[in-house]
N, C-alpha and C. Protein backbone atom coordinates (compact mmCIF):
# COMPACT_ATOMS: atom_id res chain seq x y z
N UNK A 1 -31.10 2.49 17.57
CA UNK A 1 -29.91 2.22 16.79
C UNK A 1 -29.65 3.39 15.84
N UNK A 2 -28.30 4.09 15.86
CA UNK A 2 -27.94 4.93 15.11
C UNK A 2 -28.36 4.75 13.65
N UNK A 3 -28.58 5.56 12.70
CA UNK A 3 -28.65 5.57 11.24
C UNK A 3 -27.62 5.51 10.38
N UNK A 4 -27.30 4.60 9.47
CA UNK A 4 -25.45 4.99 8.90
C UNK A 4 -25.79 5.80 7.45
N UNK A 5 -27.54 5.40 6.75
CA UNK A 5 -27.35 6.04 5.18
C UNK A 5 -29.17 6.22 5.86
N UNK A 6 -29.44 7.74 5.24
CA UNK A 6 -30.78 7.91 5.29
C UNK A 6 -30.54 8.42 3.17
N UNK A 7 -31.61 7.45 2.79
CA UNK A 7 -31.78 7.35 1.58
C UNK A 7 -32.59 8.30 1.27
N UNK A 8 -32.60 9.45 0.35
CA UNK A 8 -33.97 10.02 -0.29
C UNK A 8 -34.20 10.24 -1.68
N UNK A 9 -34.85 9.01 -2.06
CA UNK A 9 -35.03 8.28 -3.43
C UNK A 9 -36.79 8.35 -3.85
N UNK A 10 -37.18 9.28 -4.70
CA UNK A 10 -39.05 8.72 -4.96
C UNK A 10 -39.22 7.58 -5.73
N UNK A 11 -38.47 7.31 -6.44
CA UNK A 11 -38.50 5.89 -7.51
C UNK A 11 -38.53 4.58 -6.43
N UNK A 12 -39.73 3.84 -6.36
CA UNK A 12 -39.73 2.73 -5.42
C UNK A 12 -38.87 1.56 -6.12
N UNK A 13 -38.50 1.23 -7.47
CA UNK A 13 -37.43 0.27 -7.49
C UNK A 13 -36.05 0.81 -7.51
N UNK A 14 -36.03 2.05 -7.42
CA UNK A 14 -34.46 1.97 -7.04
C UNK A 14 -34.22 2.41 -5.56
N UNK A 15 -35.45 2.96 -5.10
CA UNK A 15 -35.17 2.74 -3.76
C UNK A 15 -35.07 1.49 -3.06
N UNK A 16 -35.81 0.31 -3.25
CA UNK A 16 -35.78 -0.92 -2.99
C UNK A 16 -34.17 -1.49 -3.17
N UNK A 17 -33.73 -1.51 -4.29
CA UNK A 17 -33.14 -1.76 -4.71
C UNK A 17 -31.37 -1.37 -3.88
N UNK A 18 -31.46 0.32 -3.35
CA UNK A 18 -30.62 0.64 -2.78
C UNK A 18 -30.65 -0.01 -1.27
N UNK A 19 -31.75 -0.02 -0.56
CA UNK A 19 -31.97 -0.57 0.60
C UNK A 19 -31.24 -1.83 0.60
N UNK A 20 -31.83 -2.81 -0.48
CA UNK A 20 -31.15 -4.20 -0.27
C UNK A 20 -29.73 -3.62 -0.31
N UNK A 21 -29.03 -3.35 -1.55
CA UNK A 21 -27.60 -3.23 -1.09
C UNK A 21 -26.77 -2.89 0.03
N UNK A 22 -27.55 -2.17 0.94
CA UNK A 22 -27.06 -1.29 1.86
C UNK A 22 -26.89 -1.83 2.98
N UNK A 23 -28.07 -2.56 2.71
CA UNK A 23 -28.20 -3.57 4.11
C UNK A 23 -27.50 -4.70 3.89
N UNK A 24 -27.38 -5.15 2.56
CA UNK A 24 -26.93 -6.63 2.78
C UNK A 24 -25.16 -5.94 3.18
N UNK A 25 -24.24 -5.20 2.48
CA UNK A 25 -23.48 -4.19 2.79
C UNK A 25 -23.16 -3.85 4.14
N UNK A 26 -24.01 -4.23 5.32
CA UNK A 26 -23.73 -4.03 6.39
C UNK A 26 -24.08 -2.86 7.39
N UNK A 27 -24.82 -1.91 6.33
CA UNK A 27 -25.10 -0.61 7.50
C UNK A 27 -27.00 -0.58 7.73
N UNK A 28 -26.85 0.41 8.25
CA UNK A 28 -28.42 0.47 9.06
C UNK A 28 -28.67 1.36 7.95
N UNK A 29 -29.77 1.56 7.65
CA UNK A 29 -30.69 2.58 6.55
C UNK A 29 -32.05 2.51 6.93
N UNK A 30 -32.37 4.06 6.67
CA UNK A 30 -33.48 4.37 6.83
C UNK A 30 -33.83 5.30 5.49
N UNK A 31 -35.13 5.45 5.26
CA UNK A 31 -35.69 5.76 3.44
C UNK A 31 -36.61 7.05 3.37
N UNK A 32 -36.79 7.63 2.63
CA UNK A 32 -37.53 8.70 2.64
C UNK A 32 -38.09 9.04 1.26
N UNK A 33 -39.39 9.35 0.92
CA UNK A 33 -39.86 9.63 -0.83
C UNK A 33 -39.64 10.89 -1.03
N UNK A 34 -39.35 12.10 -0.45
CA UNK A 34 -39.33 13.47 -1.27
C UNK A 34 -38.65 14.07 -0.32
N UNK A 35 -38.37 15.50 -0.81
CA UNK A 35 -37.58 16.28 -0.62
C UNK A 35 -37.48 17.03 1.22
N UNK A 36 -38.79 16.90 1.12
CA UNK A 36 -39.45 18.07 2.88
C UNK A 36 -38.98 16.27 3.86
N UNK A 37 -39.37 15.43 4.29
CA UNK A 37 -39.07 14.19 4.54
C UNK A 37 -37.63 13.74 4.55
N UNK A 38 -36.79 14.44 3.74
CA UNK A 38 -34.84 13.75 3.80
C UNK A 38 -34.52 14.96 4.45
N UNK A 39 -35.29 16.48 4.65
CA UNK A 39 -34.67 17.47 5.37
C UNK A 39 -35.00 16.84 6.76
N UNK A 40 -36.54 16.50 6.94
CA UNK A 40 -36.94 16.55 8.72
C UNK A 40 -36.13 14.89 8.87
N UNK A 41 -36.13 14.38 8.53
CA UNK A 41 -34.78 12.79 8.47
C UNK A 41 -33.86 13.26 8.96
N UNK A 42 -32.90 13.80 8.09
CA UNK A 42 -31.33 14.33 8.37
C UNK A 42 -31.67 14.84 9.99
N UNK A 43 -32.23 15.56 10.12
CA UNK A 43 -32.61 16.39 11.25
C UNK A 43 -32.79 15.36 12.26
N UNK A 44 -33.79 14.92 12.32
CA UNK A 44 -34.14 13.92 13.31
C UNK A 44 -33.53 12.47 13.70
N UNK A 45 -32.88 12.39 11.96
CA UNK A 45 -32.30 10.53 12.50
C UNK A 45 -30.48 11.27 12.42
N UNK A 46 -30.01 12.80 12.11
CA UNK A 46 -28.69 12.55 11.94
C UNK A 46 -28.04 11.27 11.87
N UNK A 47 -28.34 10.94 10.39
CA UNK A 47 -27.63 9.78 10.03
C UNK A 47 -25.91 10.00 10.03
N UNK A 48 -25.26 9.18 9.58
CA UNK A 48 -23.85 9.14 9.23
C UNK A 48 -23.51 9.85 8.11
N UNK A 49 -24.60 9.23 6.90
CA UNK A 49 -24.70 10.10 5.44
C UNK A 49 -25.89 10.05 4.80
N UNK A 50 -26.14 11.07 3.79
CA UNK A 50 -27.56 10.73 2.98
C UNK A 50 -27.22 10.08 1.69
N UNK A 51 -28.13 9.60 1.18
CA UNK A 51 -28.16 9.40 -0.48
C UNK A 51 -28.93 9.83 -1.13
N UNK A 52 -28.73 10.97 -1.90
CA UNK A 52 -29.67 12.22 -1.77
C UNK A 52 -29.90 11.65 -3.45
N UNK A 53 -31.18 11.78 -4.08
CA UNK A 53 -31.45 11.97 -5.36
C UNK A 53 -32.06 13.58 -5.83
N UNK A 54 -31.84 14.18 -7.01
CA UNK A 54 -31.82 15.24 -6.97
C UNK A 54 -32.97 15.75 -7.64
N UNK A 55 -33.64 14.65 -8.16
CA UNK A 55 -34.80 14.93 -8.45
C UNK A 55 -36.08 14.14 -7.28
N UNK A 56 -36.75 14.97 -6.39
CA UNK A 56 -37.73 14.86 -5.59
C UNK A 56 -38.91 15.31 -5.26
N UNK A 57 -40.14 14.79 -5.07
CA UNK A 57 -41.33 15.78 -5.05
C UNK A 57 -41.41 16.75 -3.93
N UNK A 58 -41.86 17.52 -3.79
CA UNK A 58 -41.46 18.49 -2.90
C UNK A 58 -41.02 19.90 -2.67
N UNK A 59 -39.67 19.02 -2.26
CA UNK A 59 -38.24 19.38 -2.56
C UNK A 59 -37.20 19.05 -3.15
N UNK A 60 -36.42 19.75 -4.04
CA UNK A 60 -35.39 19.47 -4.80
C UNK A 60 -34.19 18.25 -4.14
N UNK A 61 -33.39 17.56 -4.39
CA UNK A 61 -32.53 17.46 -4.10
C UNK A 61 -31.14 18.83 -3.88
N UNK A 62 -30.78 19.42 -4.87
CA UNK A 62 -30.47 20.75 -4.36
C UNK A 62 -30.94 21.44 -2.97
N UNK A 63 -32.15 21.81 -3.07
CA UNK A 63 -32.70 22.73 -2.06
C UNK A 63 -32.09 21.36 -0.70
N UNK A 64 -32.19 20.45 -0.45
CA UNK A 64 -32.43 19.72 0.81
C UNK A 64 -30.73 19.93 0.69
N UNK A 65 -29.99 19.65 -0.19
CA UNK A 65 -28.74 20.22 -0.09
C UNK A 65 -27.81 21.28 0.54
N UNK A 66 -28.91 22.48 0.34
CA UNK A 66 -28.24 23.34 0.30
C UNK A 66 -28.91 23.81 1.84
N UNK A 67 -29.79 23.37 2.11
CA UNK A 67 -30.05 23.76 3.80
C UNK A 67 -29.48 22.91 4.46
N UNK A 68 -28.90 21.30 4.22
CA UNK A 68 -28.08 20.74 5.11
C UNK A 68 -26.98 21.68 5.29
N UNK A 69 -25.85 21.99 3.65
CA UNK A 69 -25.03 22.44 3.92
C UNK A 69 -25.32 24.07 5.09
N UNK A 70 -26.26 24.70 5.17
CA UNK A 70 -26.53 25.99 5.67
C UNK A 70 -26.64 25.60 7.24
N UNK A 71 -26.35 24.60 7.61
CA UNK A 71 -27.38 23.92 9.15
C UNK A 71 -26.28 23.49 9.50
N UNK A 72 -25.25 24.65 10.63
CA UNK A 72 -24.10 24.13 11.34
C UNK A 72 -24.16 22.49 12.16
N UNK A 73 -25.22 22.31 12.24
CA UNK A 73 -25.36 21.25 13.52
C UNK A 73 -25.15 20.15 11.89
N UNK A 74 -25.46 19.95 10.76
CA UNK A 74 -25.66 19.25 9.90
C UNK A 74 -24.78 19.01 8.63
N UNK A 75 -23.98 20.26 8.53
CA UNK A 75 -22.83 20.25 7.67
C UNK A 75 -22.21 19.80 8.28
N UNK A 76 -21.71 18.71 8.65
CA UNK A 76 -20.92 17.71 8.66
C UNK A 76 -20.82 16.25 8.21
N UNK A 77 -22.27 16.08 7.71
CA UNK A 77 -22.71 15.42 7.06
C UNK A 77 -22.77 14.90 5.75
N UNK A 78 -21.72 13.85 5.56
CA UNK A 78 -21.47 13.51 3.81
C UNK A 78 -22.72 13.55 2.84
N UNK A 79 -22.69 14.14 1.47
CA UNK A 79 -23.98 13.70 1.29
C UNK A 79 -23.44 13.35 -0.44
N UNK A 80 -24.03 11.87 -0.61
CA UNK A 80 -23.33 11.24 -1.76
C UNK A 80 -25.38 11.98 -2.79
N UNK A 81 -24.58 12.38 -3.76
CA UNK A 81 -25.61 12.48 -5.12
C UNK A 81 -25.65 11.74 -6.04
N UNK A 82 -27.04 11.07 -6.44
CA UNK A 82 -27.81 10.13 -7.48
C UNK A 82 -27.88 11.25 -8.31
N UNK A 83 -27.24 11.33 -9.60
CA UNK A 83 -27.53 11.90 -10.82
C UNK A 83 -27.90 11.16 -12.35
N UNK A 84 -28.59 11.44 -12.88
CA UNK A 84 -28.88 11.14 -14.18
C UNK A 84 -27.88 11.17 -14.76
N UNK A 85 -27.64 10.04 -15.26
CA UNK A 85 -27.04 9.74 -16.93
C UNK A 85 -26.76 11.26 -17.82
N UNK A 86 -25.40 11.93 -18.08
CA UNK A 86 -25.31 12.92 -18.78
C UNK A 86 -26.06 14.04 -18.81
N UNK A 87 -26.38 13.98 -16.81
CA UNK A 87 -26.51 15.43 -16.60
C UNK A 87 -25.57 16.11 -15.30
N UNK A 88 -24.67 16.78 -16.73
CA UNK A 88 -23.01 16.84 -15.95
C UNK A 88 -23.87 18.23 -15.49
N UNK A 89 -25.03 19.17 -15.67
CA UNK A 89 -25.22 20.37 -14.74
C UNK A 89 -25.77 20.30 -13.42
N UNK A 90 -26.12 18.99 -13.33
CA UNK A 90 -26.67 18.96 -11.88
C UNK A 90 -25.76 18.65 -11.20
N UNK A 91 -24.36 17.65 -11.60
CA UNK A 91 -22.88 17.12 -10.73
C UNK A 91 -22.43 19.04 -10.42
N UNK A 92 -22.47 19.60 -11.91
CA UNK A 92 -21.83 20.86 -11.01
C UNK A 92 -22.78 21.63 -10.20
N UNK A 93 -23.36 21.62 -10.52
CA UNK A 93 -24.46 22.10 -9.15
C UNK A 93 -24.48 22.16 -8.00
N UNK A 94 -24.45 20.65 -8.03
CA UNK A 94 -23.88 19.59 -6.36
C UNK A 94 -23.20 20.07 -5.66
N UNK A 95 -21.92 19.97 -7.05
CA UNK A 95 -20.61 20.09 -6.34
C UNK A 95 -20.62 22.17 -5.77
N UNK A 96 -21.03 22.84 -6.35
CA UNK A 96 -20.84 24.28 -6.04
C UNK A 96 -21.68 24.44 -4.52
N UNK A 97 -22.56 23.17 -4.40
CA UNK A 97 -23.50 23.40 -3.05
C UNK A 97 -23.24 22.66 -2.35
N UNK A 98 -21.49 21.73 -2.24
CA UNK A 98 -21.05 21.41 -1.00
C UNK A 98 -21.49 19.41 -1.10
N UNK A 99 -21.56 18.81 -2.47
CA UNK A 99 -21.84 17.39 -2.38
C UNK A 99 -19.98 16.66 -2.54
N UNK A 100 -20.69 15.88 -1.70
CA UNK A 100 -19.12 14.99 -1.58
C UNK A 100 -18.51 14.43 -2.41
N UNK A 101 -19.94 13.56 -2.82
CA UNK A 101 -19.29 12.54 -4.40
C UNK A 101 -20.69 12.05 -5.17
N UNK A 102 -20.65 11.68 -6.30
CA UNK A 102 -21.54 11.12 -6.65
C UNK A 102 -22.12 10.12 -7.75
N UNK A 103 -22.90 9.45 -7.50
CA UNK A 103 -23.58 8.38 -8.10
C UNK A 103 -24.35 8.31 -9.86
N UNK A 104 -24.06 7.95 -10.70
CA UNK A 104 -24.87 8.42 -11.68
C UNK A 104 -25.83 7.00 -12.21
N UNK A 105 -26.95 7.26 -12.26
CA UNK A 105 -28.23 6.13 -12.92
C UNK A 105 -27.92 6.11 -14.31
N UNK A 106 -28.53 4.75 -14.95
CA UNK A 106 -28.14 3.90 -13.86
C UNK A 106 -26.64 3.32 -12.98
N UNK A 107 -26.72 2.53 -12.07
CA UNK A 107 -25.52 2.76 -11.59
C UNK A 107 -25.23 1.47 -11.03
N UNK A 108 -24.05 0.89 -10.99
CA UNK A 108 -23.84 -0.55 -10.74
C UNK A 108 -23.37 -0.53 -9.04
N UNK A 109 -24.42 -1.84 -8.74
CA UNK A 109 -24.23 -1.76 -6.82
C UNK A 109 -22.83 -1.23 -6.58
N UNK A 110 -21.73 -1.64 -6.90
CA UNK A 110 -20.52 -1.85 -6.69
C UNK A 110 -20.06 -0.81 -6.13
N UNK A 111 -20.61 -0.13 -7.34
CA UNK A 111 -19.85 1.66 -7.12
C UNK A 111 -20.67 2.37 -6.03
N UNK A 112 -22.11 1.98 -5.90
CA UNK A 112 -22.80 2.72 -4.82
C UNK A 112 -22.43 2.08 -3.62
N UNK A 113 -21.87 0.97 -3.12
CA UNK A 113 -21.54 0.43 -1.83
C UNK A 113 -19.82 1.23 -1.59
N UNK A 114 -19.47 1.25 -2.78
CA UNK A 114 -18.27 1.86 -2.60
C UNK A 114 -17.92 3.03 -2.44
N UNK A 115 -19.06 4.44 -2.92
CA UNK A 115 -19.24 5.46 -2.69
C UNK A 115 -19.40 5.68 -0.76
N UNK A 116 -20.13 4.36 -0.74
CA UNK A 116 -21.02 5.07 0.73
C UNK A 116 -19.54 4.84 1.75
N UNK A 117 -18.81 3.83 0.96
CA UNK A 117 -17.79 2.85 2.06
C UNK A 117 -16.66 4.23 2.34
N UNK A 118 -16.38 4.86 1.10
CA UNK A 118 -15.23 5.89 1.09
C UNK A 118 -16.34 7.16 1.65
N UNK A 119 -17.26 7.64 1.96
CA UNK A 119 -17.83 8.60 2.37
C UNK A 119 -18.06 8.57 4.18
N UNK A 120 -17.76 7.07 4.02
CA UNK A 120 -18.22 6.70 5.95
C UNK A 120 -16.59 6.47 6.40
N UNK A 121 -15.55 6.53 5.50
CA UNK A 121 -14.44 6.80 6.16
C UNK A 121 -14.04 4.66 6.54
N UNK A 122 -14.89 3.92 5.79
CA UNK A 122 -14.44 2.38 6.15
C UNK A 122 -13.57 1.82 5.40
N UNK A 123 -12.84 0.93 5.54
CA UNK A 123 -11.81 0.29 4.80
C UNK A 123 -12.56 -0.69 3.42
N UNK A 124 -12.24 0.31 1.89
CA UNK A 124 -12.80 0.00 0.63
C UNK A 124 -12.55 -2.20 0.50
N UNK A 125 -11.59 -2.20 0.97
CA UNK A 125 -10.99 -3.60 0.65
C UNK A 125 -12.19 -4.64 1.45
N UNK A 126 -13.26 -4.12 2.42
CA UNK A 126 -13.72 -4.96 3.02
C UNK A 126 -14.82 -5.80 2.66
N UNK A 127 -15.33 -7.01 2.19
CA UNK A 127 -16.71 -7.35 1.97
C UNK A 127 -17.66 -6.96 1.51
């Protein structure tokens, strides 16, 4: 079964936490703890989109960023960013390395089901 969100979150309750939404939400997800792991993911499960957090052991969120965006077969790939609370240098960061949209912690389900809904191209009005 295709992948619709490959998550790469190290925090186990907000990774938990995103999973349930995602799934109850309706899409397939698959999870990953650090940075080297959401690159060989993307790669291997070419999901639909990631949910990239930008802080990861490893690897950066940036760095896994910035080799998706570098990876013709893979830049095509939405990739929504988990940012910290009033850290507007990592949104510009993101954004200068090719991120679609993004999420800031903490962050209410609503907006993260709704991020993923307008990033997968589905109709916002639905369930």
């Amino acid at each position: 079964m295709a992948i619709d969100v490959l998550i790469a979150e190290d925090e186990p309750s907000i990774l938990e936490s995103l999973e349930f939404i995602l799934r109850r939400a309706g899409w397939s997800v698959s999870a990953v703890t650090d940075g080297d792991a959401a690159l060989e993911g993307v790669r291997r499960l070419r999901p639909r989109m990631l949910l990239l957090d930008v802080m990861l052991p490893k690897r950066s969120g940036f760095d896994v960023l910035k080799l998706v965006r570098a990876d013709a077969a893979l830049q095509g790939i939405p990739v929504l960013i988990l940012t910290a609370k009033g850290q507007q240098q990592d949104r510009r960061i993101a954004t200068e390395l090719g991120a679609d949209a993004f999420v800031t912690k903490p962050y209410a389900n609503a907006d993260v089901v709704g991020a993923v809904r307008q990033l997968l191209g589905e109709n916002a009005g639905s369930p």
